[in-house]
ModelCIF file with pLDDT and N, C-alpha, C, O atoms, coordinates in Angstrom:
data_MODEL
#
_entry.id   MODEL 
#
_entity.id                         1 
_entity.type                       polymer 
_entity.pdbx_number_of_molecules   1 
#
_entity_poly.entity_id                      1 
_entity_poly.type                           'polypeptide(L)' 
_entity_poly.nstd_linkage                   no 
_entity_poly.nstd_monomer                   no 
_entity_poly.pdbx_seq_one_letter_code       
;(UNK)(UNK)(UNK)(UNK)(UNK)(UNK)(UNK)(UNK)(UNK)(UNK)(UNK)(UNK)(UNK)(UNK)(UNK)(UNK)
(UNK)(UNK)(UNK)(UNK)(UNK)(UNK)(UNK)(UNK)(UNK)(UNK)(UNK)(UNK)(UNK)(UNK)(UNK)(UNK)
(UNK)(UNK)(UNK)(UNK)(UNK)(UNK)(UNK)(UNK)
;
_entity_poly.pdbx_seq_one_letter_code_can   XXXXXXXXXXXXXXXXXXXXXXXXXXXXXXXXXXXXXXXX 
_entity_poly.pdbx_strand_id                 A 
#
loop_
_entity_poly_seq.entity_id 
_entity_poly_seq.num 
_entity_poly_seq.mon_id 
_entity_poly_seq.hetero 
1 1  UNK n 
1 2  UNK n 
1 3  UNK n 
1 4  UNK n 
1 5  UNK n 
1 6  UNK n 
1 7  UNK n 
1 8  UNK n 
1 9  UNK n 
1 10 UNK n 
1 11 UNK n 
1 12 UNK n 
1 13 UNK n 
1 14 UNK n 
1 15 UNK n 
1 16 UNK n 
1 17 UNK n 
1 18 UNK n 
1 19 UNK n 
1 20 UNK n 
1 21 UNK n 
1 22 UNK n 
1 23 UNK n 
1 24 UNK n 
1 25 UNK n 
1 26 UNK n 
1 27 UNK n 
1 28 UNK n 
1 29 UNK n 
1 30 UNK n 
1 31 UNK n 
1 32 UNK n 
1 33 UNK n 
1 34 UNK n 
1 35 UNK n 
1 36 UNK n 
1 37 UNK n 
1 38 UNK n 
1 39 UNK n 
1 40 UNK n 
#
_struct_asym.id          A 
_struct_asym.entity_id   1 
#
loop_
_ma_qa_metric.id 
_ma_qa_metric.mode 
_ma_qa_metric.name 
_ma_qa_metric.software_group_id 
_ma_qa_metric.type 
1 global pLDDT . pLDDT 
2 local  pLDDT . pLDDT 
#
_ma_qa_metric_global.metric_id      1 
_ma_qa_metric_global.metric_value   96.75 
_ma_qa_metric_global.model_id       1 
_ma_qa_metric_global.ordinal_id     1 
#
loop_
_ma_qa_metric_local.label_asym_id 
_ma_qa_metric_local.label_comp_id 
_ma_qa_metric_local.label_seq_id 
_ma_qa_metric_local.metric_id 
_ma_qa_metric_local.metric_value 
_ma_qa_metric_local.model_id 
_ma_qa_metric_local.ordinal_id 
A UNK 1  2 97.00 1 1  
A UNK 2  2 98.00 1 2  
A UNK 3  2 98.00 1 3  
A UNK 4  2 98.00 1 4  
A UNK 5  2 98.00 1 5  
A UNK 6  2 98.00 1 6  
A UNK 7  2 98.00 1 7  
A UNK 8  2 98.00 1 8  
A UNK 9  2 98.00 1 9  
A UNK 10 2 98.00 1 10 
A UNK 11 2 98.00 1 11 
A UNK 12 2 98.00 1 12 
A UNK 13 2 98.00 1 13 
A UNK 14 2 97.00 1 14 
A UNK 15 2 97.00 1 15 
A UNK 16 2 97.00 1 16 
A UNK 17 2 97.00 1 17 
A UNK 18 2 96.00 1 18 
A UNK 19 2 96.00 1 19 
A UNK 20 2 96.00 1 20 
A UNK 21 2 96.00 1 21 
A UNK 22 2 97.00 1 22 
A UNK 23 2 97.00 1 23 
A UNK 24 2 97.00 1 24 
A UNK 25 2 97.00 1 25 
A UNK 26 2 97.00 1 26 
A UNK 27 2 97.00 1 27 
A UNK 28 2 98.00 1 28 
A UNK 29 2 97.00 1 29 
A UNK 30 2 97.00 1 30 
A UNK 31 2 93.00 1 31 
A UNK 32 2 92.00 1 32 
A UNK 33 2 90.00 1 33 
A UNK 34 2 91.00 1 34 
A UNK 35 2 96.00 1 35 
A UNK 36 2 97.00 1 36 
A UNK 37 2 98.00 1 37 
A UNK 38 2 98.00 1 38 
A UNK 39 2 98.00 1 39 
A UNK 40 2 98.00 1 40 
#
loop_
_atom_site.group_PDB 
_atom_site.id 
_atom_site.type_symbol 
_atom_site.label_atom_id 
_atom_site.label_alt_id 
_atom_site.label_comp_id 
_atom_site.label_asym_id 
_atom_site.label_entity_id 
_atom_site.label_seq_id 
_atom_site.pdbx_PDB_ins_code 
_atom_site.Cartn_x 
_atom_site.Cartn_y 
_atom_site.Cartn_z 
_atom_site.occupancy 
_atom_site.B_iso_or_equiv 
_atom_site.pdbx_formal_charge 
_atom_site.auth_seq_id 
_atom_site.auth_comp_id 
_atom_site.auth_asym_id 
_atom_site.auth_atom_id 
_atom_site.pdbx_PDB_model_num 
ATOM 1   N N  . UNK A 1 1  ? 11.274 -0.476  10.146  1.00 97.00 ? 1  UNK A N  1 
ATOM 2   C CA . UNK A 1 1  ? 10.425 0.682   9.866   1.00 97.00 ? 1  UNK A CA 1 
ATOM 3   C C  . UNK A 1 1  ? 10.735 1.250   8.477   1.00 97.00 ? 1  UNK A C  1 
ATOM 4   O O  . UNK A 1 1  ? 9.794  1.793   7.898   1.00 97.00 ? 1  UNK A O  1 
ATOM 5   N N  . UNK A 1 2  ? 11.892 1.201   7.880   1.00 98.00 ? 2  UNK A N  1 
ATOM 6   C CA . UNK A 1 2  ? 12.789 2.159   6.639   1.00 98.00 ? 2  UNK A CA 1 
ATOM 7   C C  . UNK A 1 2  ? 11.742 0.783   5.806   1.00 98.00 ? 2  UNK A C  1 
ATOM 8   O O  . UNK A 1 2  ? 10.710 1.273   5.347   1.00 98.00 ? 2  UNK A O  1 
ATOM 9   N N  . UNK A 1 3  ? 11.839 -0.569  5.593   1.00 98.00 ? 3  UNK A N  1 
ATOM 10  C CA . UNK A 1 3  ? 11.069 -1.587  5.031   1.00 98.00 ? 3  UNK A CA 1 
ATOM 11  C C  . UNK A 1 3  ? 9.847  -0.984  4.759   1.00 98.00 ? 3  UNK A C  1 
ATOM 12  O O  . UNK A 1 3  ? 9.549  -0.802  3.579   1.00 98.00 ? 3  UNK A O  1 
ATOM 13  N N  . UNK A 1 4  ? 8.978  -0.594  5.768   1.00 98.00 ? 4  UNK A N  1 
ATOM 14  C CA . UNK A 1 4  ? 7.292  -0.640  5.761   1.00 98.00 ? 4  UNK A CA 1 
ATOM 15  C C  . UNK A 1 4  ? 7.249  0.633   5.182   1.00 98.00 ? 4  UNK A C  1 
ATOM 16  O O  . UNK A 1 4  ? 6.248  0.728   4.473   1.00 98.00 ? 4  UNK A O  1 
ATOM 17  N N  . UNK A 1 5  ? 7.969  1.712   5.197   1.00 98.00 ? 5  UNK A N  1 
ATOM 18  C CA . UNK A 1 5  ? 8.018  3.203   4.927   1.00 98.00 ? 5  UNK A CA 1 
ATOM 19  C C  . UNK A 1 5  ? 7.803  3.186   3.465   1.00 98.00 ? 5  UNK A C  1 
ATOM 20  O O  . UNK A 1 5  ? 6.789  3.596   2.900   1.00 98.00 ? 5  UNK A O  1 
ATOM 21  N N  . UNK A 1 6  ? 9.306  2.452   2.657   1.00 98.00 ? 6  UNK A N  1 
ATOM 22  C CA . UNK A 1 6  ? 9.302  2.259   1.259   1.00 98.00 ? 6  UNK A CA 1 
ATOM 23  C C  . UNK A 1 6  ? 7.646  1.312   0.669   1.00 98.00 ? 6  UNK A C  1 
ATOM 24  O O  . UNK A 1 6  ? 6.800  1.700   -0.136  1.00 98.00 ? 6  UNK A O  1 
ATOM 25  N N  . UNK A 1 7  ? 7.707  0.096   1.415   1.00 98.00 ? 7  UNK A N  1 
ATOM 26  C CA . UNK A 1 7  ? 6.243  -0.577  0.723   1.00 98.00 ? 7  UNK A CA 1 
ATOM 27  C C  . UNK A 1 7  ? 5.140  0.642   0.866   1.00 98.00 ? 7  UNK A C  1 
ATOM 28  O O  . UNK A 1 7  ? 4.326  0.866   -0.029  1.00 98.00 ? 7  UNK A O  1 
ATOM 29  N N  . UNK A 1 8  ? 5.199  1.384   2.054   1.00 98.00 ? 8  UNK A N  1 
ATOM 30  C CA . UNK A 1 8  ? 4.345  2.657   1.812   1.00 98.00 ? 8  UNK A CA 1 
ATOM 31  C C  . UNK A 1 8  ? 4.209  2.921   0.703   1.00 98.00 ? 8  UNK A C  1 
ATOM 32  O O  . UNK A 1 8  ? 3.316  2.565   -0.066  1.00 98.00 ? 8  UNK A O  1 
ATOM 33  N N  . UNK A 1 9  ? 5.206  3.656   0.504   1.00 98.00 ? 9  UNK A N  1 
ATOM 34  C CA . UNK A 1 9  ? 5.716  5.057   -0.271  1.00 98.00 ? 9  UNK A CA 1 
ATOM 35  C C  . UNK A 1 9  ? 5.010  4.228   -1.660  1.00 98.00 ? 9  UNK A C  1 
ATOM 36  O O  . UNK A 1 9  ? 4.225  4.985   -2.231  1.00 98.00 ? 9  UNK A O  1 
ATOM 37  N N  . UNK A 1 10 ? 5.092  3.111   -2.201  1.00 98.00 ? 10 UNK A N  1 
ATOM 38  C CA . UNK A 1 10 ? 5.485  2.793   -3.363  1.00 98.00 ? 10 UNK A CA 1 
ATOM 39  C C  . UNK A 1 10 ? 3.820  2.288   -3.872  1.00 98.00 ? 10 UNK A C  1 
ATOM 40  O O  . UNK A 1 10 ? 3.380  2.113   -5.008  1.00 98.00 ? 10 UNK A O  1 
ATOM 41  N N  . UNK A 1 11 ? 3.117  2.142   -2.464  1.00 98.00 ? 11 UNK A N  1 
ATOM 42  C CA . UNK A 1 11 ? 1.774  1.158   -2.326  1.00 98.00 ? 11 UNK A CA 1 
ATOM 43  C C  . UNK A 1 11 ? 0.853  2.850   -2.784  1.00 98.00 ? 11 UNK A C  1 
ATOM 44  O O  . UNK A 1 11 ? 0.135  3.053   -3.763  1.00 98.00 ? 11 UNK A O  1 
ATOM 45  N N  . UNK A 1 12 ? 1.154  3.618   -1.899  1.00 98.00 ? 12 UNK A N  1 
ATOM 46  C CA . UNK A 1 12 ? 0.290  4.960   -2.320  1.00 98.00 ? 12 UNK A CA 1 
ATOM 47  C C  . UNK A 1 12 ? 0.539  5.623   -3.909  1.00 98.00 ? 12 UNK A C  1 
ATOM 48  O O  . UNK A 1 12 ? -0.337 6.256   -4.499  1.00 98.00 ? 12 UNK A O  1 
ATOM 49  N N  . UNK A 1 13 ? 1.871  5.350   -4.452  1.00 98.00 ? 13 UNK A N  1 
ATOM 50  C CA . UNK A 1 13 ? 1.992  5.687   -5.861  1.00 98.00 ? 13 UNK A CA 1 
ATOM 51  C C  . UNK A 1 13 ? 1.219  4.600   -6.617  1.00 98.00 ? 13 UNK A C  1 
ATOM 52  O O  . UNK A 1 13 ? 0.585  5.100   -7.546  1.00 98.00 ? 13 UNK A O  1 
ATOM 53  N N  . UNK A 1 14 ? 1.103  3.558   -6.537  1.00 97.00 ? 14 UNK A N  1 
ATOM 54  C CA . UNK A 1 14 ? 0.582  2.577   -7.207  1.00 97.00 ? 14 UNK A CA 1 
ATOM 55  C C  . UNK A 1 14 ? -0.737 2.461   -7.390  1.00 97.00 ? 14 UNK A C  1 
ATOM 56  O O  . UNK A 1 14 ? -1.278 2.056   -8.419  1.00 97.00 ? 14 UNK A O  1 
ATOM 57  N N  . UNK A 1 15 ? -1.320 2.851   -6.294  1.00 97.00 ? 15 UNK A N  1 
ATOM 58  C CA . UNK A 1 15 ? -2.836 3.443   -5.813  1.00 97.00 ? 15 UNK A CA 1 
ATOM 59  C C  . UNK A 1 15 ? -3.219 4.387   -6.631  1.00 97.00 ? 15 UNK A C  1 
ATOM 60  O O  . UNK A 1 15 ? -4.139 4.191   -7.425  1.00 97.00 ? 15 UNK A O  1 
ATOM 61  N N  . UNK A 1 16 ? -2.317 5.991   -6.522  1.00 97.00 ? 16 UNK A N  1 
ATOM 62  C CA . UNK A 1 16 ? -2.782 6.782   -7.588  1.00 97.00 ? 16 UNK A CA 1 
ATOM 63  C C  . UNK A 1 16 ? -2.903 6.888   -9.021  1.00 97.00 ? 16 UNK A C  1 
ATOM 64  O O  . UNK A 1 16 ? -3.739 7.407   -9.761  1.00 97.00 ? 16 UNK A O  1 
ATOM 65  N N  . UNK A 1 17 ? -1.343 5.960   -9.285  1.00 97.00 ? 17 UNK A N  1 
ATOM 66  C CA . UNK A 1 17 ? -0.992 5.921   -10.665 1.00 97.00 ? 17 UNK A CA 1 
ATOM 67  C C  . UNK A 1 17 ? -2.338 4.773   -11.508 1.00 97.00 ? 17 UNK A C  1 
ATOM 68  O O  . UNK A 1 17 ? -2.346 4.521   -12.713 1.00 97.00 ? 17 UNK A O  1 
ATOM 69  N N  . UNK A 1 18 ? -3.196 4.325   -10.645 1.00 96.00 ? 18 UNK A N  1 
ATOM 70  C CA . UNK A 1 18 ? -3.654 3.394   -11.397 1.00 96.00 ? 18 UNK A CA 1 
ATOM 71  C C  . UNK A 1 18 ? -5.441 4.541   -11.068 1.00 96.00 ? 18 UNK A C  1 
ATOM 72  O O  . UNK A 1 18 ? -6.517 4.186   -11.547 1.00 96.00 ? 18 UNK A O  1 
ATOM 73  N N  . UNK A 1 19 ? -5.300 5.621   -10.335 1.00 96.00 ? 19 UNK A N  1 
ATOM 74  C CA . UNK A 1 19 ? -6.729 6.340   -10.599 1.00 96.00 ? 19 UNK A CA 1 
ATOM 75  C C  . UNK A 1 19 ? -8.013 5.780   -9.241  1.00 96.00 ? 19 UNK A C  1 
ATOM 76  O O  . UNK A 1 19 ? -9.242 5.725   -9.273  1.00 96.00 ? 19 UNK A O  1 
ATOM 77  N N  . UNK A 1 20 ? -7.307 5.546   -8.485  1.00 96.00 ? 20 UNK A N  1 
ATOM 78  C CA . UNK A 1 20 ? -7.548 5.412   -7.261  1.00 96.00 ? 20 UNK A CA 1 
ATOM 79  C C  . UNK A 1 20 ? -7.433 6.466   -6.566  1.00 96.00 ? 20 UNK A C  1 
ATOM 80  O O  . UNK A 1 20 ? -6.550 7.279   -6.837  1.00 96.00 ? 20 UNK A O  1 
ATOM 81  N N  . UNK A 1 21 ? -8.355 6.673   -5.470  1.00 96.00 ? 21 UNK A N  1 
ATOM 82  C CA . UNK A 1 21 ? -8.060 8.007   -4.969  1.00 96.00 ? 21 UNK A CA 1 
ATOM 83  C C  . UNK A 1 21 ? -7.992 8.039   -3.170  1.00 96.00 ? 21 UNK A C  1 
ATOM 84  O O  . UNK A 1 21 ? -8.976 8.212   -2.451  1.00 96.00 ? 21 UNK A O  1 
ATOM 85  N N  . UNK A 1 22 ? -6.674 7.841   -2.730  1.00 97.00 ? 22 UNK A N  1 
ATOM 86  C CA . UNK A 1 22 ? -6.927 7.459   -1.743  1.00 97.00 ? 22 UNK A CA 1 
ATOM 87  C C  . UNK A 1 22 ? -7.324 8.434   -0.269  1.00 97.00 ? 22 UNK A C  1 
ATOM 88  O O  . UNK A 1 22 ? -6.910 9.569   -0.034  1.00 97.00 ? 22 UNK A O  1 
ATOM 89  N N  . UNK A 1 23 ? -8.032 7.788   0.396   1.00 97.00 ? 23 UNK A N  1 
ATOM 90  C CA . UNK A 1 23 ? -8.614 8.871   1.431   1.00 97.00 ? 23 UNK A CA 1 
ATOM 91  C C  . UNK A 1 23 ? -8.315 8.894   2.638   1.00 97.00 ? 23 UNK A C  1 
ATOM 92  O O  . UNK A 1 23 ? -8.834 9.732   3.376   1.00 97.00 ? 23 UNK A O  1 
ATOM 93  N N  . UNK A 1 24 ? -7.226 7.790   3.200   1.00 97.00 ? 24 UNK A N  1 
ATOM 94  C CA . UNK A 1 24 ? -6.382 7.975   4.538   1.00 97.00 ? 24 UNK A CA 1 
ATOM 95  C C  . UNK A 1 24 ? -5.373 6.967   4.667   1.00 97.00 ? 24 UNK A C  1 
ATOM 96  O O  . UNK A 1 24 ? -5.408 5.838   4.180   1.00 97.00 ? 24 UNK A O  1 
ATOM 97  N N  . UNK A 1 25 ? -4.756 7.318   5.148   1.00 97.00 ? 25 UNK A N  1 
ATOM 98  C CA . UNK A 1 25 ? -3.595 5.501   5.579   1.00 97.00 ? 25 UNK A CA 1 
ATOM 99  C C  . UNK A 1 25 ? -2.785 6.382   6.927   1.00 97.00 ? 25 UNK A C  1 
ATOM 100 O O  . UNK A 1 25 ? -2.848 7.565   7.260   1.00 97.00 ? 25 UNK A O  1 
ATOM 101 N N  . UNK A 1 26 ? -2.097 5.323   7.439   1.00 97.00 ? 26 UNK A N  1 
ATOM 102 C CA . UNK A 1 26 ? -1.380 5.541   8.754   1.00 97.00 ? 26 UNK A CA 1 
ATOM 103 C C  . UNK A 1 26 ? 0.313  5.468   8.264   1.00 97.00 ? 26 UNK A C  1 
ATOM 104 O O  . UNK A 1 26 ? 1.093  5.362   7.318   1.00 97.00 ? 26 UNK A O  1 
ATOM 105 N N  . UNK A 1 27 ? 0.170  5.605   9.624   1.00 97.00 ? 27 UNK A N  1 
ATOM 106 C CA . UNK A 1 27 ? 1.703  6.249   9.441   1.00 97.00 ? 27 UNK A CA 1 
ATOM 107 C C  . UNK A 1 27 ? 2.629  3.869   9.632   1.00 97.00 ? 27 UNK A C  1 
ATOM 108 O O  . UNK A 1 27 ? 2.172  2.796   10.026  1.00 97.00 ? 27 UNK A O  1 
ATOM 109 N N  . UNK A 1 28 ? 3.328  4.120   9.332   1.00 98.00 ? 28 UNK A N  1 
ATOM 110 C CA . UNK A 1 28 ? 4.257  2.739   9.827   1.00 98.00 ? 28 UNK A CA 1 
ATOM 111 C C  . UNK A 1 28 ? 4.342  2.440   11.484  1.00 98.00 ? 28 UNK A C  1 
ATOM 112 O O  . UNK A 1 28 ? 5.134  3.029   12.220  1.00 98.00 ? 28 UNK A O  1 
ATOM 113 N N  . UNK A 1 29 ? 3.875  1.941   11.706  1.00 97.00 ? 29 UNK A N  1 
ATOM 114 C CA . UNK A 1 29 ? 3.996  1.471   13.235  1.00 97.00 ? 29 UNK A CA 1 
ATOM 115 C C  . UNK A 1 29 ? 4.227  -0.334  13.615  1.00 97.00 ? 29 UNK A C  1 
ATOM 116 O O  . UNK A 1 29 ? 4.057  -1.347  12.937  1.00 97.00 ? 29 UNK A O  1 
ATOM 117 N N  . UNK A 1 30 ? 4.578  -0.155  14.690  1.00 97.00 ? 30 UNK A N  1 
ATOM 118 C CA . UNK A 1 30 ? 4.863  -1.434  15.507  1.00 97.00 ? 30 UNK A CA 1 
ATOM 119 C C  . UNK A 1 30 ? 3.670  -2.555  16.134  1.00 97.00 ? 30 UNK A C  1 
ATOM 120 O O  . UNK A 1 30 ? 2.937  -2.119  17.021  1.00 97.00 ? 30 UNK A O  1 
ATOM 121 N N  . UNK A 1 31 ? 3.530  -3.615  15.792  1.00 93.00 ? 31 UNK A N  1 
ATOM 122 C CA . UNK A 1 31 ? 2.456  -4.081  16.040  1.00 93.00 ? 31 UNK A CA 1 
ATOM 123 C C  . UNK A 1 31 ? 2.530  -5.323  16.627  1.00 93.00 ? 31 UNK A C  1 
ATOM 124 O O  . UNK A 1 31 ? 1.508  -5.986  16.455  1.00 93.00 ? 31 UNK A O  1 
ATOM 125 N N  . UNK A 1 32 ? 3.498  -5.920  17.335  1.00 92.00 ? 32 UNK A N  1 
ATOM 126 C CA . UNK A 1 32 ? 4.059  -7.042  17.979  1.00 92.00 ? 32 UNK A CA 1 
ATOM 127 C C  . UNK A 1 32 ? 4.169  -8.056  16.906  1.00 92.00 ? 32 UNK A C  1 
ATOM 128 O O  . UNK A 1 32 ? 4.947  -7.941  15.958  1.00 92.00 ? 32 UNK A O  1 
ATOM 129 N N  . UNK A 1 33 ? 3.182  -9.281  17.128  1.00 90.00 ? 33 UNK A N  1 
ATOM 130 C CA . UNK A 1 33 ? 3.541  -10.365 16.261  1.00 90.00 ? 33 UNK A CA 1 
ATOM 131 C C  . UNK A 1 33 ? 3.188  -10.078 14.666  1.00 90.00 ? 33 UNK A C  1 
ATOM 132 O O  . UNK A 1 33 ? 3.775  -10.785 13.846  1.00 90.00 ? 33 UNK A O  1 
ATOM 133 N N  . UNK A 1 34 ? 2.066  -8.869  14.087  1.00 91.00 ? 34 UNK A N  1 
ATOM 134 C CA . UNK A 1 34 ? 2.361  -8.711  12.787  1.00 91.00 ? 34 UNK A CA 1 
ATOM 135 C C  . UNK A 1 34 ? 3.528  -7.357  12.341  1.00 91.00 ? 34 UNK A C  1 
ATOM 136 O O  . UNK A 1 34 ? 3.279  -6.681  11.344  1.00 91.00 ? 34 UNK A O  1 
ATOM 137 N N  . UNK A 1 35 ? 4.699  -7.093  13.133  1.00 96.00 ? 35 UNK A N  1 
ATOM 138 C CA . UNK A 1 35 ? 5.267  -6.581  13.536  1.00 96.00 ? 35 UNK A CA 1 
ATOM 139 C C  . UNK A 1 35 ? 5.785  -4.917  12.722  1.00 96.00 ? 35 UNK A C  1 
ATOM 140 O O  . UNK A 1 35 ? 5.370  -3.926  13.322  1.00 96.00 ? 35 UNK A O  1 
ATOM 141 N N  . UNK A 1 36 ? 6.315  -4.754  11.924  1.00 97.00 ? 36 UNK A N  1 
ATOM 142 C CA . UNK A 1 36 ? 5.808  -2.633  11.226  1.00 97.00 ? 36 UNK A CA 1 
ATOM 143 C C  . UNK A 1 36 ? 4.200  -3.281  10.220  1.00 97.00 ? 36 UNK A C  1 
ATOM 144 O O  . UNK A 1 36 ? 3.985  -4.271  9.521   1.00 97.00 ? 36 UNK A O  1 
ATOM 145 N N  . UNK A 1 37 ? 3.421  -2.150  10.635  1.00 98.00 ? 37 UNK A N  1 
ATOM 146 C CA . UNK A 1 37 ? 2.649  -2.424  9.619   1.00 98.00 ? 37 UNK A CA 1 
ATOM 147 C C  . UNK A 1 37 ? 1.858  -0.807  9.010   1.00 98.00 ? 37 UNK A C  1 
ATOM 148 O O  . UNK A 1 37 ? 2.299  0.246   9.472   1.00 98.00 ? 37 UNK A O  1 
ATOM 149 N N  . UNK A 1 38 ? 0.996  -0.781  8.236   1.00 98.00 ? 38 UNK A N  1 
ATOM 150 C CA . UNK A 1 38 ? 0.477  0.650   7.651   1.00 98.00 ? 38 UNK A CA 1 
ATOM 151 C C  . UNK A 1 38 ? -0.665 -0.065  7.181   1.00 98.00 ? 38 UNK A C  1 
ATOM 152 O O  . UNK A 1 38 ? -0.519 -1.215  6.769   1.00 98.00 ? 38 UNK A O  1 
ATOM 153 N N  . UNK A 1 39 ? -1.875 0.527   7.195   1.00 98.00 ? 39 UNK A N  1 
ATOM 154 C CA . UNK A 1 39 ? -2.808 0.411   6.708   1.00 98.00 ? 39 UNK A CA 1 
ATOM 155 C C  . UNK A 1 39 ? -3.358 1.308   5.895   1.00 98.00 ? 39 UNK A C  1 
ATOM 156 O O  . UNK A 1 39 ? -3.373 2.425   6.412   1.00 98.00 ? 39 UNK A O  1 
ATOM 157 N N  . UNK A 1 40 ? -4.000 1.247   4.403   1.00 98.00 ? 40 UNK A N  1 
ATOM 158 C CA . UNK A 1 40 ? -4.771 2.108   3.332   1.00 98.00 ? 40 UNK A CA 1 
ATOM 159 C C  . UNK A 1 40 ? -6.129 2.384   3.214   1.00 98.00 ? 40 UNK A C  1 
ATOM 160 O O  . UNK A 1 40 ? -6.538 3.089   2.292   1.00 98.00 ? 40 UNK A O  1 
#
């Protein structure tokens, strides 16, 4: 989860810093065989 949190963290700065404006994403969760995941 601390893994998917940081690719978060770093995926939503990357998003803004480039003038993107983002309008929802989820939180890090458990998803069996594709196992933490977050969607943007």
């Amino acid at each position: 989860k601390s893994e998917c949190e940081g690719w978060r963290s770093s995926t939503l700065n990357r998003l803004r810093a480039t003038g993107r404006e983002v309008t929802a994403y989820t939180p890090c969760h458990y998803n069996g065989a594709e196992k933490w995941k977050f969607q943007v």
